[in-house]
Protein backbone atom coordinates (compact mmCIF):
# COMPACT_ATOMS: atom_id res chain seq x y z
CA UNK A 1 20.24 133.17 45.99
CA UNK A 2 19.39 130.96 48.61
CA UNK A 3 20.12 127.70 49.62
CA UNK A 4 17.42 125.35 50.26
CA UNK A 5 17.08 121.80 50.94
CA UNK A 6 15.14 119.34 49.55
CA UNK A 7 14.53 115.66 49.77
CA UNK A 8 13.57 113.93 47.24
CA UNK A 9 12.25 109.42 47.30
CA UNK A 10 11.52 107.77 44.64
CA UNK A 11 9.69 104.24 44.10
CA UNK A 12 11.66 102.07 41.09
CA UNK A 13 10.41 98.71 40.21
CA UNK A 14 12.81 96.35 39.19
CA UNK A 15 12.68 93.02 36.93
CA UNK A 16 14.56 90.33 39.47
CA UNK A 17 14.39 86.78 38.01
CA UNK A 18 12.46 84.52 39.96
CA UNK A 19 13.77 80.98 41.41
CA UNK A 20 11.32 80.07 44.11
CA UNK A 21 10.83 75.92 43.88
CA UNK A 22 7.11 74.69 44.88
CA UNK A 23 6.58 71.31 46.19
CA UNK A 24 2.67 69.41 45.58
CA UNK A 25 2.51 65.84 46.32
CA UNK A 26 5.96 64.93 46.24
CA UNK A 27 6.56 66.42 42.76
CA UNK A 28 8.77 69.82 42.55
CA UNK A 29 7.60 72.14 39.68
CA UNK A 30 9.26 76.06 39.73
CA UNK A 31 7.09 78.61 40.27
CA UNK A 32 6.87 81.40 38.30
CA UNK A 33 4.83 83.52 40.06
CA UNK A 34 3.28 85.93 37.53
CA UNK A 35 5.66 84.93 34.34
CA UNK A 36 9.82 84.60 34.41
CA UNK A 37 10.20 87.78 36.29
CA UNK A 38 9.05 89.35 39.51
CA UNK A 39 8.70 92.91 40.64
CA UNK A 40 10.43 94.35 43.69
CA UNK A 41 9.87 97.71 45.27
CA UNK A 42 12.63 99.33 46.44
CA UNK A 43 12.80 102.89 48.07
CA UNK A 44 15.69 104.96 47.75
CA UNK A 45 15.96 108.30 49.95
CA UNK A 46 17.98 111.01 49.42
CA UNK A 47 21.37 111.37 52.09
CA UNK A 48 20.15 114.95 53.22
CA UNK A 49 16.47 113.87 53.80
CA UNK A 50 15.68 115.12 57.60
CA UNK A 51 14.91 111.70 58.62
CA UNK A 52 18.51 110.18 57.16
CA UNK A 53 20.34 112.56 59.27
CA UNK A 54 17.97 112.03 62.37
CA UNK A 55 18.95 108.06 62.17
CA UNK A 56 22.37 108.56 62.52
CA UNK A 57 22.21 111.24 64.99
CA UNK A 58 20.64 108.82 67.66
CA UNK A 59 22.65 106.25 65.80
CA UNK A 60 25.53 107.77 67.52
CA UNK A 61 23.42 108.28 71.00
CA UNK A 62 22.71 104.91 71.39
CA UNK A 63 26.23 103.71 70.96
CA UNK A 64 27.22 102.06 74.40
CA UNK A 65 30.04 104.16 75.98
CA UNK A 66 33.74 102.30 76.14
CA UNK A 67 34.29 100.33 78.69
CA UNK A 68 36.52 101.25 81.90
CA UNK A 69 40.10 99.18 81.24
CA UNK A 70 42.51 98.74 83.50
CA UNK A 71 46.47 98.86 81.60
CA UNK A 72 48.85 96.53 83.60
CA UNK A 73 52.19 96.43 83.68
CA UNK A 74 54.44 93.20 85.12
CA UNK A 75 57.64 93.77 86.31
CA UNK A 76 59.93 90.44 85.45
CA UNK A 77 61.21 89.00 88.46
CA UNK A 78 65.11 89.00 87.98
CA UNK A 79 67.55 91.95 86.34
CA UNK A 80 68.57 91.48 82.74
CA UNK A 81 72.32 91.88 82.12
CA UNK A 82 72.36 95.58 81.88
CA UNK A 83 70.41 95.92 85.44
CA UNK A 84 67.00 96.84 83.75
CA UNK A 85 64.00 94.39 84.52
CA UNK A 86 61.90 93.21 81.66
CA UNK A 87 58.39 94.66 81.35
CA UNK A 88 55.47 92.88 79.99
CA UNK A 89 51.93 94.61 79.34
CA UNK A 90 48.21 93.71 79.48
CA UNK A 91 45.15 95.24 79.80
CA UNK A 92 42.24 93.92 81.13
CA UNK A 93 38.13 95.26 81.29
CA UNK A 94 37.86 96.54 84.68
CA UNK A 95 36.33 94.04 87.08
CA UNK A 96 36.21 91.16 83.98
CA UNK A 97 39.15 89.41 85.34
CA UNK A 98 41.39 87.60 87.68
CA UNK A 99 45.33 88.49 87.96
CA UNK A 100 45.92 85.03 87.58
CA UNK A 101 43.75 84.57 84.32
CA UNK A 102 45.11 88.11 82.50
CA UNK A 103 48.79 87.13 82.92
CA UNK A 104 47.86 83.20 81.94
CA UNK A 105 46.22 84.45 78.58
CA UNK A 106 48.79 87.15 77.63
CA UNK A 107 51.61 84.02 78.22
CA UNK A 108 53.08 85.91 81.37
CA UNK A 109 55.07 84.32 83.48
CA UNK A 110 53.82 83.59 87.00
CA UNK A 111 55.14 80.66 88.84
CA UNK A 112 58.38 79.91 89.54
CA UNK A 113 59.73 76.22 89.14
CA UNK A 114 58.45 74.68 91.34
CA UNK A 115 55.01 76.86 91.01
CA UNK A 116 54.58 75.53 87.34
CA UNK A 117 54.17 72.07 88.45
CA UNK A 118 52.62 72.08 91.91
CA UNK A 119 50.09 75.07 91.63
CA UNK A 120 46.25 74.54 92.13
CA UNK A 121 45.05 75.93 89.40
CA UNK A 122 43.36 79.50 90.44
CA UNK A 123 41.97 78.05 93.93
CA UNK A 124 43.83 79.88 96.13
CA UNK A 125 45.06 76.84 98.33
CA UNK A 126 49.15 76.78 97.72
CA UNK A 127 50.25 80.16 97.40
CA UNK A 128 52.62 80.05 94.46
CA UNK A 129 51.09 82.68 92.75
CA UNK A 130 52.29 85.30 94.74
CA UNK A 131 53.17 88.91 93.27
CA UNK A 132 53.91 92.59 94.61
CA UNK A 133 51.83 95.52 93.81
CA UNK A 134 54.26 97.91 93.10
CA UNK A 135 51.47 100.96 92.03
CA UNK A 136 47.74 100.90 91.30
CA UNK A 137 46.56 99.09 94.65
CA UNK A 138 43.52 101.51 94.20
CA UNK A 139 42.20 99.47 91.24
CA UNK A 140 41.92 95.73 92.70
CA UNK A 141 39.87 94.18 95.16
CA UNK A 142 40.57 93.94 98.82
CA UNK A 143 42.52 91.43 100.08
CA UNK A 144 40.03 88.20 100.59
CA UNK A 145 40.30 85.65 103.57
CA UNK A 146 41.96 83.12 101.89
CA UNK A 147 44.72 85.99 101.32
CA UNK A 148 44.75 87.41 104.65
CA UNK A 149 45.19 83.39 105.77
CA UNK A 150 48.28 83.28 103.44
CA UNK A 151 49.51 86.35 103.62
CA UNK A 152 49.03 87.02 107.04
CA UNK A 153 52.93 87.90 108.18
CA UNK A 154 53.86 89.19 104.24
CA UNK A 155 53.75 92.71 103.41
CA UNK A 156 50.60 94.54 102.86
CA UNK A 157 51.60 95.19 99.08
CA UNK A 158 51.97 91.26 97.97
CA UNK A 159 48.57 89.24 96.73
CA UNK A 160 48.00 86.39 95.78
CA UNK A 161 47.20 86.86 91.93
CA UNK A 162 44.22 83.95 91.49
CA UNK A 163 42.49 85.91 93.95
CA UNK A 164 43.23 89.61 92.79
CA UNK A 165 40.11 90.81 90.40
CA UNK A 166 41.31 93.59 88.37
CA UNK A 167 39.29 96.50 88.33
CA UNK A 168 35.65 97.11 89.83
CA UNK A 169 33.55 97.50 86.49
CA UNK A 170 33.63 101.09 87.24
CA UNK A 171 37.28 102.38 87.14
CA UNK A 172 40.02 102.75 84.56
CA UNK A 173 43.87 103.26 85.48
CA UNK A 174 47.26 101.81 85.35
CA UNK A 175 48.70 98.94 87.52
CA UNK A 176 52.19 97.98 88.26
CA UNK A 177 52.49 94.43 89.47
CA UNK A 178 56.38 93.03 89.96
CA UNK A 179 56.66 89.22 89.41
CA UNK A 180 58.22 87.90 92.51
CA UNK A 181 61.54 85.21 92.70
CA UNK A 182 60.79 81.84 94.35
CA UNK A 183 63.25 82.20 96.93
CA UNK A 184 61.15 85.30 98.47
CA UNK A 185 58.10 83.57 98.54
């Protein structure tokens, strides 16, 4: 025997009560349109009906692809008792954000003592937000002019994080960025 398909609608009309309120002159009356009730049409298709199947297929093809995300990983600043350093992680849509702004909303901590008092706020004029980028230089920006100004005798590796853009919209990897001590600022 053979298999065949077939698809199969069918028109029901239903009895839905009516509650549709008419305003004339001020004075509300409810409508009834053609007695209590009202009919409604509605179509039902079968799942397996060629044009079900065709819906979901481009359904699924029109489905934006993920976005590239860049993982980051900050390296704390000073040794825990056993030696280790603590490690706190974030990821961030690639070229959506600043440094600065992904460690500020994941409660990172960036500044130093003095930092958390006497920073400006993401404008890249006091240099307290200074980190190392210990892997994933790749996936950042270059280094702007307002880094190269602060920067300019500090190693190659260290960037100022309210100036660092994570990412380039394009590219998806992992980033290690170690959290610097005052004192070596």
């Amino acid at each position: 025997m053979a298999a065949t398909s077939s698809t199969s609608t069918a028109l029901f009309s239903l009895a839905i009560p009516s509650s549709r309120v008419v305003s004339t002159r001020g004075h509300r009356k409810a409508s009834s349109g053609s007695g209590p009730f009202r009919a409604a049409r509605i179509r039902c298709s079968n799942a397996a009906s060629p044009n079900a199947s065709a819906g979901a297929a481009s359904a699924e093809e029109a489905a934006p692809p993920p976005k590239p995300q860049i993982d980051l990983e900050f390296v704390g600043p000073k040794a825990d008792a056993d030696g280790s350093f603590p490690v706190d992680r974030a990821a961030a849509g690639s070229g959506e954000k600043l440094l600065r702004d992904v460690m500020v909303e994941n409660k990172i901590e960036l500044y130093a003592a003095y930092g958390k008092v006497m920073n400006c706020g993401g404008g890249g004029s006091c240099g307290t937000c200074i980190v190392e980028i210990v892997d994933g230089k790749e996936f950042l920006n270059e280094r702007t002019n307002t880094e190269n100004r602060y920067l300019k005798k500090k190693p190659e590796s260290w960037r100022l994080a309210c100036q660092t853009i994570v990412g380039n919209k394009e590219n998806s990897g992992k980033v290690v960025v170690q959290r610097l001590p005052q004192w070596k600022k």
